[in-house]
Protein backbone atom coordinates (compact mmCIF):
# COMPACT_ATOMS: atom_id res chain seq x y z
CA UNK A 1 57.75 -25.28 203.27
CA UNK A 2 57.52 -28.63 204.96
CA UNK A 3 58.50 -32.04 203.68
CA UNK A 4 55.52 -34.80 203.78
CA UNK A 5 56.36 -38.28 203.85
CA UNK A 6 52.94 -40.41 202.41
CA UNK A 7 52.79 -44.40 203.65
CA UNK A 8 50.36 -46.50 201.26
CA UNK A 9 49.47 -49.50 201.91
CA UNK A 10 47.11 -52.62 200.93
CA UNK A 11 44.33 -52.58 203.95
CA UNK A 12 44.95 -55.74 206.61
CA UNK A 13 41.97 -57.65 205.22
CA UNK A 14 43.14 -58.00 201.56
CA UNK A 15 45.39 -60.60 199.86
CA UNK A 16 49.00 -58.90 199.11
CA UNK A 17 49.81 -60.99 195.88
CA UNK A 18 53.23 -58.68 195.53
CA UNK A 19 53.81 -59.16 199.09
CA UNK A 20 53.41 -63.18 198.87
CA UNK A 21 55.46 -63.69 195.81
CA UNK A 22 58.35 -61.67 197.50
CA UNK A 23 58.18 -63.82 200.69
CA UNK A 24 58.46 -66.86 198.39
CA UNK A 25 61.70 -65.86 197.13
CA UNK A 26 62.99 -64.46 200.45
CA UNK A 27 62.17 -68.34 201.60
CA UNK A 28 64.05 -69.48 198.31
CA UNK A 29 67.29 -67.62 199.42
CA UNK A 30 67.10 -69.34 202.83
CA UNK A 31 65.40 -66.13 204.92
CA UNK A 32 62.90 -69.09 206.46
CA UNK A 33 62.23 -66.54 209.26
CA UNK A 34 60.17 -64.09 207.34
CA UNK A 35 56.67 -64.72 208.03
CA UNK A 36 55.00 -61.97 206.05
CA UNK A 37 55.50 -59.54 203.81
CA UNK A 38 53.32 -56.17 202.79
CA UNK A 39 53.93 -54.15 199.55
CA UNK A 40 53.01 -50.51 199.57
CA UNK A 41 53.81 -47.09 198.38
CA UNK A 42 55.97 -44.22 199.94
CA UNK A 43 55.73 -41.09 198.58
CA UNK A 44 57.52 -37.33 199.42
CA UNK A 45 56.41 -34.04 198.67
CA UNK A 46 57.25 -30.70 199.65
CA UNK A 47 54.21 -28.72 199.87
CA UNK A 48 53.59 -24.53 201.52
CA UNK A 49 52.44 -24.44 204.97
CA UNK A 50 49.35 -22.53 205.34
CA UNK A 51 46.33 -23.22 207.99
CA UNK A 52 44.95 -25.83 204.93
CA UNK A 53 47.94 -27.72 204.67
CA UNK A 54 47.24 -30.81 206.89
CA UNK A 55 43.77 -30.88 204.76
CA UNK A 56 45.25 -30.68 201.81
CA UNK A 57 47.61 -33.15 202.16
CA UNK A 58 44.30 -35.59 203.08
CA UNK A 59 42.59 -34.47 200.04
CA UNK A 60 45.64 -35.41 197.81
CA UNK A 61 46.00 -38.23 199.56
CA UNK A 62 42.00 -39.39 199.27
CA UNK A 63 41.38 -38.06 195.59
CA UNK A 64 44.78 -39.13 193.91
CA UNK A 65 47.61 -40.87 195.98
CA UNK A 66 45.89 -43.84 197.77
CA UNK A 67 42.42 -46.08 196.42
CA UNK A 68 40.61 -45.73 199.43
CA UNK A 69 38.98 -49.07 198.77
CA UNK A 70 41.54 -51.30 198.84
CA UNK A 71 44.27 -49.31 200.65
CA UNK A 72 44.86 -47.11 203.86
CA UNK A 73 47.52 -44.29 204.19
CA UNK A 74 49.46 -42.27 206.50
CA UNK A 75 51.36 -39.29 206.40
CA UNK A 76 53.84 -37.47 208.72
CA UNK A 77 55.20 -33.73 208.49
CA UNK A 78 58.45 -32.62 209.17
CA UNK A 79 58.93 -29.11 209.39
């Protein structure tokens, strides 16, 4: 068994409303130094290795997890 960690997040080119409102109130607190903030998704599984688990994971990740429209992921093993 091996323990995937899954990183979602809103492609570069789009708007991150969540993101925006959350650098508004990190300005509001007095953290003036932030100059952007991205939302996203982080997900863990533990899932069987096998030869099909690296495509797998990609499948999960492209039918289910992430809307490969809007957003981009990333995933890392550790064994």
């Amino acid at each position: 068994m091996a323990q995937v960690k899954v990183y979602i997040t809103l492609k570069p080119s789009l708007l991150d409303a969540q993101g925006k409102v959350v650098q508004g109130a990190l300005h509001q607190l007095g953290y003036e130094g932030v100059e952007q903030v991205r939302i996203g998704k982080y997900i863990e599984m533990t899932v069987a290795d096998g030869p099909q688990r690296d495509a797998h994971i990609m499948e999960m990740c492209e039918k289910l997890l992430a809307n490969l429209v809007i957003e981009d992921y990333r995933y890392e093993v550790i064994e």
